[in-house]
Protein backbone atom coordinates (compact mmCIF):
# COMPACT_ATOMS: atom_id res chain seq x y z
CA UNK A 1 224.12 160.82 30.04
CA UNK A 2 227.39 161.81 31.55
CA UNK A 3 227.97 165.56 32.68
CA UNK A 4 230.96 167.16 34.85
CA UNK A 5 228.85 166.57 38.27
CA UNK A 6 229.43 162.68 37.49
CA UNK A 7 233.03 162.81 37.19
CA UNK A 8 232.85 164.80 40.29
CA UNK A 9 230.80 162.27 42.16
CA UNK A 10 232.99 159.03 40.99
CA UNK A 11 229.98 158.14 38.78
CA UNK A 12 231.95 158.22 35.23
CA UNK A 13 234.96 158.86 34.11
CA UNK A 14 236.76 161.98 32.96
CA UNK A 15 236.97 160.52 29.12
CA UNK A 16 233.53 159.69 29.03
CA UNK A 17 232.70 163.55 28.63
CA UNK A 18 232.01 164.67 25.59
CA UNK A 19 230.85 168.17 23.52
CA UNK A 20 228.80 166.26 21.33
CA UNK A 21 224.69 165.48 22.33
CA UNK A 22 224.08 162.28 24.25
CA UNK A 23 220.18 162.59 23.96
CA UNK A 24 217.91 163.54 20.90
CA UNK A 25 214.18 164.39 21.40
CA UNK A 26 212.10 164.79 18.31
CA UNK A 27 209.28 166.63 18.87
CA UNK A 28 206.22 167.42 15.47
CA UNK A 29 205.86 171.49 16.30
CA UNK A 30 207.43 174.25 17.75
CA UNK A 31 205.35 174.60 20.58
CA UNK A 32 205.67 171.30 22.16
CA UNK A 33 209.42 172.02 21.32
CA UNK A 34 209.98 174.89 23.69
CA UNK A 35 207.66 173.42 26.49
CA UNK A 36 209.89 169.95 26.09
CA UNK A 37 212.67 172.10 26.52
CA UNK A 38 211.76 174.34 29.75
CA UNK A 39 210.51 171.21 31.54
CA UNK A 40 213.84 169.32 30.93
CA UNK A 41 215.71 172.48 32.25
CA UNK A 42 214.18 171.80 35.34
CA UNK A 43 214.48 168.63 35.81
CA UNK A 44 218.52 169.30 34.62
CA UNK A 45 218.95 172.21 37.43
CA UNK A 46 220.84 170.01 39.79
CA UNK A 47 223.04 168.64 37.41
CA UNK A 48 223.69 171.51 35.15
CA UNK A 49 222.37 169.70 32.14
CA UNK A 50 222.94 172.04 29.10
CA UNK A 51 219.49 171.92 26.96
CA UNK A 52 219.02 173.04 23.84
CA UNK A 53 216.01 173.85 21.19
CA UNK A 54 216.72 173.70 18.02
CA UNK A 55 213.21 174.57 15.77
CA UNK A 56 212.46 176.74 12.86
CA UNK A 57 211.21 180.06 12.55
CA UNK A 58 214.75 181.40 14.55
CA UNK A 59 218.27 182.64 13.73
CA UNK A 60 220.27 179.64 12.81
CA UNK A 61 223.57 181.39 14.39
CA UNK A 62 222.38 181.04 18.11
CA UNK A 63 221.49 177.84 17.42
CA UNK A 64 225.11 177.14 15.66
CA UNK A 65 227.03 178.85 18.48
CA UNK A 66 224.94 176.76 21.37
CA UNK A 67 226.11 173.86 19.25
CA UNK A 68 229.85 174.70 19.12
CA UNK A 69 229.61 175.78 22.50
CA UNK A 70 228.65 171.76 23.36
CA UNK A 71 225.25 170.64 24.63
CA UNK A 72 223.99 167.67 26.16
CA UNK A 73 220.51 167.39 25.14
CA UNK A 74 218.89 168.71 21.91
CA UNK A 75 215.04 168.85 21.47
CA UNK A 76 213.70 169.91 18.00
CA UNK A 77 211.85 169.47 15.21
CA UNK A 78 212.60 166.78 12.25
CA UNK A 79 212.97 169.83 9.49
CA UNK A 80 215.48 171.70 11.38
CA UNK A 81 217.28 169.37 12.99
CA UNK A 82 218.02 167.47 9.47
CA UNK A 83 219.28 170.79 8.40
CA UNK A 84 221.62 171.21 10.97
CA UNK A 85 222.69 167.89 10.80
CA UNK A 86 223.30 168.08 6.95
CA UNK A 87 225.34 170.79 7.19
CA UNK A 88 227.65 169.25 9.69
CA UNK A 89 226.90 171.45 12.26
CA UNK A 90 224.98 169.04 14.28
CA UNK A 91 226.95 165.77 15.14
CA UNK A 92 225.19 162.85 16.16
CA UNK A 93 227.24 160.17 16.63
CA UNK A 94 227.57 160.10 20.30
CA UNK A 95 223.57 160.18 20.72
CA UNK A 96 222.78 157.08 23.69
CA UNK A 97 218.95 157.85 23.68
CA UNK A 98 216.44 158.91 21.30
CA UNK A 99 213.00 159.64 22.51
CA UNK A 100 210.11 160.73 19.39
CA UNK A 101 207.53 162.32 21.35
CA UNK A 102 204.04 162.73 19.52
CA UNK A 103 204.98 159.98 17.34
CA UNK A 104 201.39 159.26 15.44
CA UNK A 105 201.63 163.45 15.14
CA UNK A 106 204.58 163.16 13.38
CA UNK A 107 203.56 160.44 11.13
CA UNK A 108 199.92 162.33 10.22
CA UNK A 109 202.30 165.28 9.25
CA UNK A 110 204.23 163.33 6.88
CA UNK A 111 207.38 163.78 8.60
CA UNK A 112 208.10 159.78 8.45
CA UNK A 113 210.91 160.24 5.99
CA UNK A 114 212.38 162.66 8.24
CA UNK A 115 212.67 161.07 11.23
CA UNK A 116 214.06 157.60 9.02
CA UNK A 117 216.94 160.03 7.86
CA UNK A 118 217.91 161.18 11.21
CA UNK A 119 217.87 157.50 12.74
CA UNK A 120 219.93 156.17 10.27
CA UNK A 121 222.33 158.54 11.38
CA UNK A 122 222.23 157.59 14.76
CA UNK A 123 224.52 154.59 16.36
CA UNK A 124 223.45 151.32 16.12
CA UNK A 125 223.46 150.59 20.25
CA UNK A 126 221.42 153.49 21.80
CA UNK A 127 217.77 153.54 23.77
CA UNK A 128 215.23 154.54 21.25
CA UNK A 129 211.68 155.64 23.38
CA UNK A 130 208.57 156.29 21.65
CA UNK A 131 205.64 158.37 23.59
CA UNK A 132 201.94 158.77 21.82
CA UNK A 133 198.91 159.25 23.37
CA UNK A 134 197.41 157.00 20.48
CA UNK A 135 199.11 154.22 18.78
CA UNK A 136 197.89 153.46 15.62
CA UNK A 137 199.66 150.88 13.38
CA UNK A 138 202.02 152.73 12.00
CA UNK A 139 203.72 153.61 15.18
CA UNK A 140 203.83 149.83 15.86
CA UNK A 141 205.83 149.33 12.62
CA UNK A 142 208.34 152.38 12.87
CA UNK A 143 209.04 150.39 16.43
CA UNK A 144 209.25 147.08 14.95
CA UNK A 145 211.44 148.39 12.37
CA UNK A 146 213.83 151.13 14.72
CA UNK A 147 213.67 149.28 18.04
CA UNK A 148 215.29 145.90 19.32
CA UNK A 149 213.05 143.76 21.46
CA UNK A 150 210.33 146.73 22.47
CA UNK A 151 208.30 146.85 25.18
CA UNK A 152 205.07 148.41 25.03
CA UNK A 153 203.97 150.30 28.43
CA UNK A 154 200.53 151.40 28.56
CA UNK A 155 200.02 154.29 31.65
CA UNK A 156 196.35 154.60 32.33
CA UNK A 157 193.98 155.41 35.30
CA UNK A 158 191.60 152.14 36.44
CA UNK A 159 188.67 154.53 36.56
CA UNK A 160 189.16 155.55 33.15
CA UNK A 161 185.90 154.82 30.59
CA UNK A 162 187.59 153.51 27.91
CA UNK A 163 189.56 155.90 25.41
CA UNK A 164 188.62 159.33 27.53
CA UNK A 165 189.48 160.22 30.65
CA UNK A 166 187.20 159.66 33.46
CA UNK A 167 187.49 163.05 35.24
CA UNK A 168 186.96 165.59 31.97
CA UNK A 169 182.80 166.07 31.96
CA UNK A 170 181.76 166.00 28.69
CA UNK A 171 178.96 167.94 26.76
CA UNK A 172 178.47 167.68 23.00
CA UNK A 173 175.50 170.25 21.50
CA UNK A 174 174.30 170.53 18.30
CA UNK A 175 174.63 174.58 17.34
CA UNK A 176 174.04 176.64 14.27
CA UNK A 177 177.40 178.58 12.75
CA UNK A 178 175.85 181.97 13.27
CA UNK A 179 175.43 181.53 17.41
CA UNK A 180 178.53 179.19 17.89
CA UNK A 181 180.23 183.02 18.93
CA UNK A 182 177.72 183.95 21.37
CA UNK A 183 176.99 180.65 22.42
CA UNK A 184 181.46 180.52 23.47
CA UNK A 185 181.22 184.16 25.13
CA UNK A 186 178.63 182.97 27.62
CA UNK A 187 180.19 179.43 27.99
CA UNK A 188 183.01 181.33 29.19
CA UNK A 189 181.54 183.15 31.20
CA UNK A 190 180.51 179.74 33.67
CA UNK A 191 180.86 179.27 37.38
CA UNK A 192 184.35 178.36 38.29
CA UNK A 193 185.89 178.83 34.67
CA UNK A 194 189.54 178.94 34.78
CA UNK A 195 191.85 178.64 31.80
CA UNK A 196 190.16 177.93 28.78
CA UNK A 197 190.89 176.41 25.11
CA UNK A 198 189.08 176.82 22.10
CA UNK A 199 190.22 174.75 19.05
CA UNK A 200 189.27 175.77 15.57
CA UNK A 201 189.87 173.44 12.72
CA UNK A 202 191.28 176.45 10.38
CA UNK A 203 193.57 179.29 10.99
CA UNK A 204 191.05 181.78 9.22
CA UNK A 205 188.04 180.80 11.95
CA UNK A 206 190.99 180.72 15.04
CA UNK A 207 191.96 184.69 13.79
CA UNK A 208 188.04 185.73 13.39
CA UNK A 209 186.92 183.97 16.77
CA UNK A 210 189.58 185.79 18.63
CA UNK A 211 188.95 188.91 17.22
CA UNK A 212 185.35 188.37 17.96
CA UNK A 213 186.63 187.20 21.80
CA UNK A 214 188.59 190.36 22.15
CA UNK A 215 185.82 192.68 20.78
CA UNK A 216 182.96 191.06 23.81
CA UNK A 217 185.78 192.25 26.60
CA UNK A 218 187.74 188.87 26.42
CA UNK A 219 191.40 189.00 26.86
CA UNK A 220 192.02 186.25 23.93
CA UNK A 221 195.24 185.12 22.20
CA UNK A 222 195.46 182.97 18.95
CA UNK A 223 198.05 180.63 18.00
CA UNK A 224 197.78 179.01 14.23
CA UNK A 225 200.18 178.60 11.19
CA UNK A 226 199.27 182.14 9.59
CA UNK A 227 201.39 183.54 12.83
CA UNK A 228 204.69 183.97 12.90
CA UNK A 229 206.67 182.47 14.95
CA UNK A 230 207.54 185.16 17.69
CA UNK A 231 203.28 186.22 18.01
CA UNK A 232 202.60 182.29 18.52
CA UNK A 233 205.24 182.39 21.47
CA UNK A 234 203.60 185.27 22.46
CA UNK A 235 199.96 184.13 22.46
CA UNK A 236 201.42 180.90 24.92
CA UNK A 237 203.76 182.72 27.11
CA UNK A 238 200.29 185.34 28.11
CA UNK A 239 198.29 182.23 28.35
CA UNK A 240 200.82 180.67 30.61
CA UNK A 241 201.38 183.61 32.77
CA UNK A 242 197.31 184.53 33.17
CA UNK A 243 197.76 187.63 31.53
CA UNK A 244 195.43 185.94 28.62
CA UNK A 245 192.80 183.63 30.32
CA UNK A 246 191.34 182.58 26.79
CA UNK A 247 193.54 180.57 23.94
CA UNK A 248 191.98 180.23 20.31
CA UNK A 249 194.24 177.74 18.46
CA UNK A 250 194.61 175.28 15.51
CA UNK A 251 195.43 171.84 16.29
CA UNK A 252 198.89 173.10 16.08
CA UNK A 253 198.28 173.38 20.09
CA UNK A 254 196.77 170.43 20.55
CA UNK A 255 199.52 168.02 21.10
CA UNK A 256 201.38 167.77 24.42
CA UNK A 257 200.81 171.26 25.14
CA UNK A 258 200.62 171.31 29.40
CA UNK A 259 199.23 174.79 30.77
CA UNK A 260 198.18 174.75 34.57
CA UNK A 261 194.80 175.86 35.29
CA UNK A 262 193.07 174.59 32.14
CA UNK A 263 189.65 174.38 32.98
CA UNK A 264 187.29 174.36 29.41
CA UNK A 265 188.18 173.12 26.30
CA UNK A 266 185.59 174.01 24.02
CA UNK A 267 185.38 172.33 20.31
CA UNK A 268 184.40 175.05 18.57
CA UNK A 269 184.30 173.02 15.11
CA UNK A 270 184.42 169.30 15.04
CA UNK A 271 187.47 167.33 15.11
CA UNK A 272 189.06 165.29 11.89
CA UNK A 273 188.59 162.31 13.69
CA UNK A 274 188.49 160.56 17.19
CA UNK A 275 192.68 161.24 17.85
CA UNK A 276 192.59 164.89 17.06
CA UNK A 277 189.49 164.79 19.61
CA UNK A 278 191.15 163.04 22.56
CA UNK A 279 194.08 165.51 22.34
CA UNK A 280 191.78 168.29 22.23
CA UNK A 281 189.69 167.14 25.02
CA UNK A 282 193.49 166.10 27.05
CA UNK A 283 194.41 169.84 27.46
CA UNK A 284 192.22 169.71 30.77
CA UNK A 285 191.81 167.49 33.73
CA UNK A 286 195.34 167.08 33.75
CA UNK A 287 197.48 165.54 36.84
CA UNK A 288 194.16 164.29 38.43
CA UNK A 289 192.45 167.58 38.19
CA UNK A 290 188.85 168.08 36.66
CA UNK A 291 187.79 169.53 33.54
CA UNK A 292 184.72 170.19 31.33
CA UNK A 293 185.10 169.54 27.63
CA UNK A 294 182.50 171.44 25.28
CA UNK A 295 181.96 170.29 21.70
CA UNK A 296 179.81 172.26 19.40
CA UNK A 297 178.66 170.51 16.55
CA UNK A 298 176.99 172.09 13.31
CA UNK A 299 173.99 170.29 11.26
CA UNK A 300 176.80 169.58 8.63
CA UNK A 301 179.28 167.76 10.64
CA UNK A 302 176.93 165.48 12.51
CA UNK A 303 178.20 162.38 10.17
CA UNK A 304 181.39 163.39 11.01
CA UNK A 305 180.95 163.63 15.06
CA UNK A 306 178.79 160.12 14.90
CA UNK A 307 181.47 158.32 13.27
CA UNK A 308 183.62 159.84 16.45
CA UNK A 309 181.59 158.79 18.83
CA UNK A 310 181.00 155.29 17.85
CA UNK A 311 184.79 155.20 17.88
CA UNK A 312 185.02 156.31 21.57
CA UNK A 313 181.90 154.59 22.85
CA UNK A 314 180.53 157.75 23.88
CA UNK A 315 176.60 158.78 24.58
CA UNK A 316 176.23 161.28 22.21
CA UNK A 317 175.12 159.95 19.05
CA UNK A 318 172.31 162.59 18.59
CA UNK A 319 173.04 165.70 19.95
CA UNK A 320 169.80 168.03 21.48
CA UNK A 321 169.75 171.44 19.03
CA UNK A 322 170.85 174.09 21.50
CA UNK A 323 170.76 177.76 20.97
CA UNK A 324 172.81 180.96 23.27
CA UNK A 325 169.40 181.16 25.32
CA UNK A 326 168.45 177.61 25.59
CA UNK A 327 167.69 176.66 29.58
CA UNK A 328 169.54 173.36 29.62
CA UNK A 329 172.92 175.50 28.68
CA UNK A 330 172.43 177.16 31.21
CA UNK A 331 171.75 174.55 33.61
CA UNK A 332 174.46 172.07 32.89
CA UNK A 333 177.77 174.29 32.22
CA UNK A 334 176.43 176.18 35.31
CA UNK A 335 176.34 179.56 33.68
CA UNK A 336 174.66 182.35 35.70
CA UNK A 337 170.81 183.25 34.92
CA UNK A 338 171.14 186.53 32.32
CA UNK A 339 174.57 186.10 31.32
CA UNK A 340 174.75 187.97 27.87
CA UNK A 341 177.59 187.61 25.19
CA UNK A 342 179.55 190.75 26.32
CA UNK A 343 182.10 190.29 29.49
CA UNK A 344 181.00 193.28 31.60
CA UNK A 345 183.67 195.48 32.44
CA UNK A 346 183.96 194.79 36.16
CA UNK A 347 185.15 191.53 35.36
CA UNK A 348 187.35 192.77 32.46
CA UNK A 349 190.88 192.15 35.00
CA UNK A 350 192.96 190.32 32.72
CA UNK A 351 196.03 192.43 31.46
CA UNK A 352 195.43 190.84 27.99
CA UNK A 353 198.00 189.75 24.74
CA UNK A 354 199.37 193.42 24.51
CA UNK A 355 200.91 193.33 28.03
CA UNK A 356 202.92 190.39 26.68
CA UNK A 357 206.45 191.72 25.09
CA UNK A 358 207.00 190.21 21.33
CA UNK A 359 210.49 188.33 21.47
CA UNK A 360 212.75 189.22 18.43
CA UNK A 361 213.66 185.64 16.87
CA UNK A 362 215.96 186.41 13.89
CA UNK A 363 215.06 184.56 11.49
CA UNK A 364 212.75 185.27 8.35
CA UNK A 365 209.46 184.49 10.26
CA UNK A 366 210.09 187.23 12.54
CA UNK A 367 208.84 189.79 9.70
CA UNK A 368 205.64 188.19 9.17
CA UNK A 369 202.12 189.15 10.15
CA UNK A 370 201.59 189.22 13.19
CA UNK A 371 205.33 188.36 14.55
CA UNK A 372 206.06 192.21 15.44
CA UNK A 373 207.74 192.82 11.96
CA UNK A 374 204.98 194.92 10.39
CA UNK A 375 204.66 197.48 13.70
CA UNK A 376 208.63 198.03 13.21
CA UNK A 377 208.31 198.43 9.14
CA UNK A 378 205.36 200.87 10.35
CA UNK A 379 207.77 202.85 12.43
CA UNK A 380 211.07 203.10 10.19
CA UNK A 381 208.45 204.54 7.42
CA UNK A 382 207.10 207.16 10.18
CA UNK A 383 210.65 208.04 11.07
CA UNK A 384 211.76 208.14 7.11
CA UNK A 385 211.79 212.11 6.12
CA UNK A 386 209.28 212.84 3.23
CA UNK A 387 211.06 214.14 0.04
CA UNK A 388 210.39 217.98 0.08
CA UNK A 389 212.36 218.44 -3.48
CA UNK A 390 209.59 219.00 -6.21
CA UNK A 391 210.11 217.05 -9.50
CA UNK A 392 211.24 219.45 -12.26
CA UNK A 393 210.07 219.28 -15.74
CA UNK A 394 211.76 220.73 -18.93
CA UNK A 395 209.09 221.55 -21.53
CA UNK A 396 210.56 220.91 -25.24
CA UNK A 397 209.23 221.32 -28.72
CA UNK A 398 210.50 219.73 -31.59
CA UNK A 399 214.07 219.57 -29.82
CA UNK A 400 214.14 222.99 -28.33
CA UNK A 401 213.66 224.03 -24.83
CA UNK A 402 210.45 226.55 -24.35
CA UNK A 403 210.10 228.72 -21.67
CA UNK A 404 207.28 227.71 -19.17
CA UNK A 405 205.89 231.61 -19.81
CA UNK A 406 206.56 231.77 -23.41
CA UNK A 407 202.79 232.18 -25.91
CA UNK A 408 201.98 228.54 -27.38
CA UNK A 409 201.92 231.29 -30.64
CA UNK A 410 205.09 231.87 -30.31
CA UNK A 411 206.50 228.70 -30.23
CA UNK A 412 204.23 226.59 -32.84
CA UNK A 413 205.30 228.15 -35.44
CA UNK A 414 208.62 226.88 -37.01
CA UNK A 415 210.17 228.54 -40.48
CA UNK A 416 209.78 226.13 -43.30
CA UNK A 417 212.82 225.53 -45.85
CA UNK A 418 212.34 224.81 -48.83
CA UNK A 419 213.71 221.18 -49.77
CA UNK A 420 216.78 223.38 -51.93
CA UNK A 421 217.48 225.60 -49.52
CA UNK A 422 220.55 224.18 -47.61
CA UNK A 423 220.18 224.05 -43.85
CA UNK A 424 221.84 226.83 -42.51
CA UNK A 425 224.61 225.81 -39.89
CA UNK A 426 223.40 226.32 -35.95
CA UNK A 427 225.57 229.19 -34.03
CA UNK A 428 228.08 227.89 -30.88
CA UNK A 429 226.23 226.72 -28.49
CA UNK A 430 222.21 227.43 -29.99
CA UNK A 431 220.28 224.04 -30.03
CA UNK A 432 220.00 222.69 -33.31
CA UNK A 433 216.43 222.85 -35.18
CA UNK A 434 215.59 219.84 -36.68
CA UNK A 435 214.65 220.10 -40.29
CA UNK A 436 210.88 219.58 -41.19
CA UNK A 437 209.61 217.39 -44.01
CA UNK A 438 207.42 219.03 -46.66
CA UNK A 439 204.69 216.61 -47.64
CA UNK A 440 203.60 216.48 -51.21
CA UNK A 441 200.52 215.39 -52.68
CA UNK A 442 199.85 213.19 -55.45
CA UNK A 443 198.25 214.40 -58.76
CA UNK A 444 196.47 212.21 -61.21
CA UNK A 445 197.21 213.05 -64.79
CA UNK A 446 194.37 210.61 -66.01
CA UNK A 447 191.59 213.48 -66.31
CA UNK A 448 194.00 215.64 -68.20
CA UNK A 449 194.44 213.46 -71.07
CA UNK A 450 191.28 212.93 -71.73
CA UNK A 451 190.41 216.56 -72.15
């Protein structure tokens, strides 16, 4: 891409500037968006490289204004950036390079009809990049079909054993739902336990197994879909900066996402299938560092985890039925003899998710659970004054106001007219009484007649 430092240098010419973006980078969630982002404003620094994010669950008019203001790189998600772009107030006609990062993500989220729509906007002569950790056929035919002549580069260690990395250890146990919690609190609890991961395959288990974190002394954060967006930013940016040492997420987190010091990744439920697992397992031993993955599999999904491993060639085809107090826990996560489920409070130094400020986004998501929206509804109804005015009631009968101290005597009774009597004509300003019916009763003449 062109900026002003290459005119500057000689390197381009002053024409060959332009507002408009001259790379694209389609990312499949918000997360991976913002960490694409931050990385690619460092690597930009020297060159003043304006980046921009465009994803949903923010204000559009930041995003609109960054736009007008000219950018050189965008990185977002398909939904919002087709918005943007269908409203004109994203132009992409002087993209050069396109780069889909996550690309089998995006696919298994069914944004392929997305991504289609935004490439066919796109010129014809540009450098289109695709980046998976997996490529299943359907990433070979979006490249077939997108891409001129591509070349396929494949970037992997010799001492990997086949699919997995060779420096992530590896432990797979069988455990039973109701000890998987205490079972977590004293794998975390191991000998040289950094960072650590725990993926849930539904948002309702990630929310409960925090909560359960938090309440045995853990400082835990949760990121899944039932967030919003600005508590999900949250949860990362205290994971990120250590104030949070324990992250319970969704597979939402489980693409891309690069956190130094990432020691444990524990599978808390089984994976979908063998891609979601690598992923999982790829948050640690990162950058040639060593990590211990942890996958705890119940009686129920042992089909499931067999079908895994005979996909990855692993060793694990049967694995032994481990409890919280079995020895060989112990032993091989190298967990300290009479370590109980509770974090004792000497080791309780983490500052924890609440020491981590909730950023005010500005869009609808903002106001949803968790995003910082219900605390501030909870404080404009402390600061609203109560209504000190009692409600006033005006006691009537039959048309005609009655005292609240006035005999129910008094007031029940109501003159009769007769049904000649004329009604007599209400004085200036006296309520009017309403006239009564008289009811009249039938009399048979039959028995009369007879006698």
């Amino acid at each position: 891409m062109t900026v002003p430092a290459d005119v500057e240098a000689g390197r381009a010419r002053p024409e060959e500037l332009t507002e408009a973006p001259q790379a694209l980078v389609v990312v499949p969630t918000r997360e991976l968006c913002q960490q694409v982002t931050n990385d690619l404003l460092t690597a930009g620094k020297v060159r003043n490289v304006r980046v921009l994010s465009i994803y949903g669950g923010r204000a559009y008019e930041p995003q609109v204004e960054a736009l007008a203001r000219g950018v050189d790189v965008v990185v977002g998600t398909p939904g919002r950036l087709l918005d943007l772009a269908g409203q004109r107030k994203l132009r992409l006609s002087q993209i050069r390079t396109l780069v889909l990062d996550e690309a089998d993500e995006m696919l298994d989220l069914g944004f392929l009809p997305d991504v289609e729509k935004i490439m066919e906007q796109l010129p014809a002569k540009r450098q289109t990049m695709l980046f998976s950790a997996t490529m299943p056929g359907q990433v070979i035919g979006l490249a077939r079909r997108y891409m001129s002549q591509p070349t396929h580069i494949r970037a992997t260690d010799p001492d990997d054993a086949g699919a997995t990395v060779a420096n992530i250890t590896q432990h797979v146990f069988r455990a039973h739902s109701m000890d998987k919690p205490e079972m977590v609190a004293r794998i975390l609890q191991a000998n040289g336990r950094g960072l650590a991961m725990v993926f849930c395959r539904t948002k309702r288990t990630a929310a409960d197994v925090a909560d359960q974190l938090s309440r045995r002394g853990f400082a835990s954060g949760a990121v899944h879909g039932d967030l919003g967006q600005g508590a999900r930013e949250q949860a990362l940016r205290a994971f990120r900066n250590g104030k949070v040492d324990v992250l319970v997420c969704t597979d939402v987190a489980a693409r891309g996402i690069d956190v130094e010091g990432v020691t444990h990744v524990i599978n808390y439920q089984t994976p979908e299938d063998e891609k979601t697992y690598l992923h999982r397992i790829g948050r640690t031993g990162r950058a040639g560092n060593t990590g211990t993955a942890v996958t705890l599999v119940d009686w129920d999904d042992i089909p499931r985890w067999q079908l895994i491993n005979k996909a990855l060639n692993l060793d694990f085809h049967d694995p032994a039925e481990t409890y919280s107090t079995s020895p060989h826990l112990f032993e091989v996560l190298g967990i300290p003899e009479g370590t109980k489920g509770i974090l004792p409070r000497a080791e309780r130094t983490r500052a924890g998710l609440a020491a981590e400020e909730v950023e005010d986004l500005g869009g609808r998501e903002s106001k949803r659970s968790g995003g910082g929206g219900r605390a501030k509804a909870g404080a404009e109804e402390a600061e609203r004054p109560r209504r000190t005015r009692s409600r006033q009631r005006r006691r009537t009968r039959g048309g005609v106001a009655v005292a609240a101290d006035a005999p129910a005597a008094a007031t029940a009774a109501v003159p009769e007219q007769s049904a000649a009597e004329p009604e007599a004509a209400p004085a200036d300003g006296a309520p009017r009484t309403p006239r009564r019916r008289r009811r009249r009763r039938r009399t048979t003449t039959s028995g009369a007649a007879d006698s």
